[in-house]
Protein backbone atom coordinates (compact mmCIF):
# COMPACT_ATOMS: atom_id res chain seq x y z
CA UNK A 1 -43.56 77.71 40.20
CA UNK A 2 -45.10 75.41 42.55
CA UNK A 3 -46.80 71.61 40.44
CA UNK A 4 -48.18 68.68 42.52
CA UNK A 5 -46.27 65.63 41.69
CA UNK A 6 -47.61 61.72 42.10
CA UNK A 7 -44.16 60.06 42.66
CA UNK A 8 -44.64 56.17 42.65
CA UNK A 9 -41.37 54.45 44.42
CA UNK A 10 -40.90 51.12 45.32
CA UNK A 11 -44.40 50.08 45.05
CA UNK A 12 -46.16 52.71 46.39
CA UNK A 13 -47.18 56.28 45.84
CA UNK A 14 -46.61 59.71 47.03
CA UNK A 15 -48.32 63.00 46.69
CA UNK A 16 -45.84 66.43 46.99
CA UNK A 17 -45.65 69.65 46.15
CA UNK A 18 -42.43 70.27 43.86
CA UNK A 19 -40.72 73.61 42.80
CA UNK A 20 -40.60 73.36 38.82
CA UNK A 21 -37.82 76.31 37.16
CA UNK A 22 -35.38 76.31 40.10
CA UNK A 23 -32.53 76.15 37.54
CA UNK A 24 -31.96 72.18 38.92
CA UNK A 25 -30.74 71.22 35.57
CA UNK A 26 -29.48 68.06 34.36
CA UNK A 27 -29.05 65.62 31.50
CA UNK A 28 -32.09 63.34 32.82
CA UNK A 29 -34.64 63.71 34.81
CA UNK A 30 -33.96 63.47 38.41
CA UNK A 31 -36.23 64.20 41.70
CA UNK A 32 -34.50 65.70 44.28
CA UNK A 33 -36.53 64.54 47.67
CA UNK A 34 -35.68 65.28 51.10
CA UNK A 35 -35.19 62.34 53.48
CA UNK A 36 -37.64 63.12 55.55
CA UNK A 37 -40.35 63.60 53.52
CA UNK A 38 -39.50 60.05 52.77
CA UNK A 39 -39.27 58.81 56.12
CA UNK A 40 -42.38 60.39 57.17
CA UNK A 41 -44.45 58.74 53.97
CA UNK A 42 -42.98 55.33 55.42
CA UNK A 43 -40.83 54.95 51.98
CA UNK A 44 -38.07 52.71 52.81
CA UNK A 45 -35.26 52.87 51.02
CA UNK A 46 -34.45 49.62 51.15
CA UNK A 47 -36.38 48.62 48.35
CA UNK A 48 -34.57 50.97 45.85
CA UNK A 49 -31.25 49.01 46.28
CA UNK A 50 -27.84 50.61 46.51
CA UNK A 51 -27.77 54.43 45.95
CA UNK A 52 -24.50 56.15 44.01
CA UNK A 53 -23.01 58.92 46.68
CA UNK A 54 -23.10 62.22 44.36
CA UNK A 55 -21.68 65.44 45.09
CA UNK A 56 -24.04 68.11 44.22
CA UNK A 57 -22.64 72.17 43.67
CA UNK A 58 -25.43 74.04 45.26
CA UNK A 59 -26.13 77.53 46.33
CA UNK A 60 -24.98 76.30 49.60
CA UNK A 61 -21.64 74.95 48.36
CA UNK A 62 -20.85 70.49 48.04
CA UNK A 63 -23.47 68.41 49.20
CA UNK A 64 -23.50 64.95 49.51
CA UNK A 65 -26.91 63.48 47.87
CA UNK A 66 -27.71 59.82 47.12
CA UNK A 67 -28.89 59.04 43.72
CA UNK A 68 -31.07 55.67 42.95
CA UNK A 69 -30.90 55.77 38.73
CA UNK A 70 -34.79 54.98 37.37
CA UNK A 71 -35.74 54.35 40.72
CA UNK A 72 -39.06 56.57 40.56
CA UNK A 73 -42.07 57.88 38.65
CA UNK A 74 -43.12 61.35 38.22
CA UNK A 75 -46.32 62.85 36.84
CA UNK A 76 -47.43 66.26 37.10
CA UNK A 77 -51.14 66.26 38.85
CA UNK A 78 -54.30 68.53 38.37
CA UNK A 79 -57.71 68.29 39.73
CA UNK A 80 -58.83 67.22 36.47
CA UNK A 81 -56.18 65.57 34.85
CA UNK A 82 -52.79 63.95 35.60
CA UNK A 83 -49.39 64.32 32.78
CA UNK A 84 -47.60 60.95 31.56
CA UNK A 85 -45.15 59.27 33.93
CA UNK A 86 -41.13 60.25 33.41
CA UNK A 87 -38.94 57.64 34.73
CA UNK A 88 -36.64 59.61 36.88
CA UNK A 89 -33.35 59.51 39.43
CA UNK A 90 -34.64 59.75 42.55
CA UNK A 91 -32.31 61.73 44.54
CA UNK A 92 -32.03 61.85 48.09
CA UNK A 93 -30.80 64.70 50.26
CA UNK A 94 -30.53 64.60 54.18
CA UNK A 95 -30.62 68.62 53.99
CA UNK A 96 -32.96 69.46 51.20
CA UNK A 97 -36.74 71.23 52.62
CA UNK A 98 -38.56 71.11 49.64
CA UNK A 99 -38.34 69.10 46.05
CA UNK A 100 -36.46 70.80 43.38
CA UNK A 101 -37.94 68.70 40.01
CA UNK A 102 -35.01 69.26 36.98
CA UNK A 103 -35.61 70.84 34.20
CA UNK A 104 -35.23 67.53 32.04
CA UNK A 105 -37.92 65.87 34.07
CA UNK A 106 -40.54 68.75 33.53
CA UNK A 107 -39.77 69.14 30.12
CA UNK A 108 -40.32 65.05 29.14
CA UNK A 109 -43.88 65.29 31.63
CA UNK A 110 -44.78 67.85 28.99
CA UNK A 111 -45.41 70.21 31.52
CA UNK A 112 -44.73 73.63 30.54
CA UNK A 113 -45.55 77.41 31.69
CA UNK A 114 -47.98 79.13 30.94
């Protein structure tokens, strides 16, 4: 399932499209954003401070991703309304296409299929 995320990061805001059930599960809730999408919103990193190097098991095999703890704010997005804000791990990946939201951070944004 496909939601439109606001993710607010280092004073500024972002507008995605995330993929929500992916089985990305984990303890809290944590963004997984590719680099470039990043780069190309003129987020810099900077900001954010030091990142924790994380070795992800993925479908792939290891990966490498860089994890800033609390660093970002989700909320789900609809034409008419927006969810509450979940403080999240924004995690970094110099591979990753799209943006895998965990299942922690869509359950606490109280968004939930239909």
């Amino acid at each position: 399932m496909r939601v439109k995320l606001r993710v607010t990061l280092g004073g500024r805001a972002v507008e995605a499209v995330a993929l929500a059930n992916t089985g990305f599960e984990t303890d809290e809730p944590q963004l997984l954003v590719p680099q470039v999408l990043l780069a190309r919103n003129g987020v810099s990193l900077e900001v954010l401070g030091r990142p924790l190097a994380v070795e992800y098991d993925t479908a792939g095999g290891p990966t490498l991703m860089y994890v800033y703890p609390k660093a970002c704010k989700v909320a789900v997005i609809e034409p008419d309304r927006a969810s509450s804000e979940v403080e999240a791990d924004l995690v970094v990946s110099l591979i990753e296409k799209e943006l895998p939201m965990s299942d922690a951070a869509r359950a606490r944004g109280g968004h939930s299929e239909p």
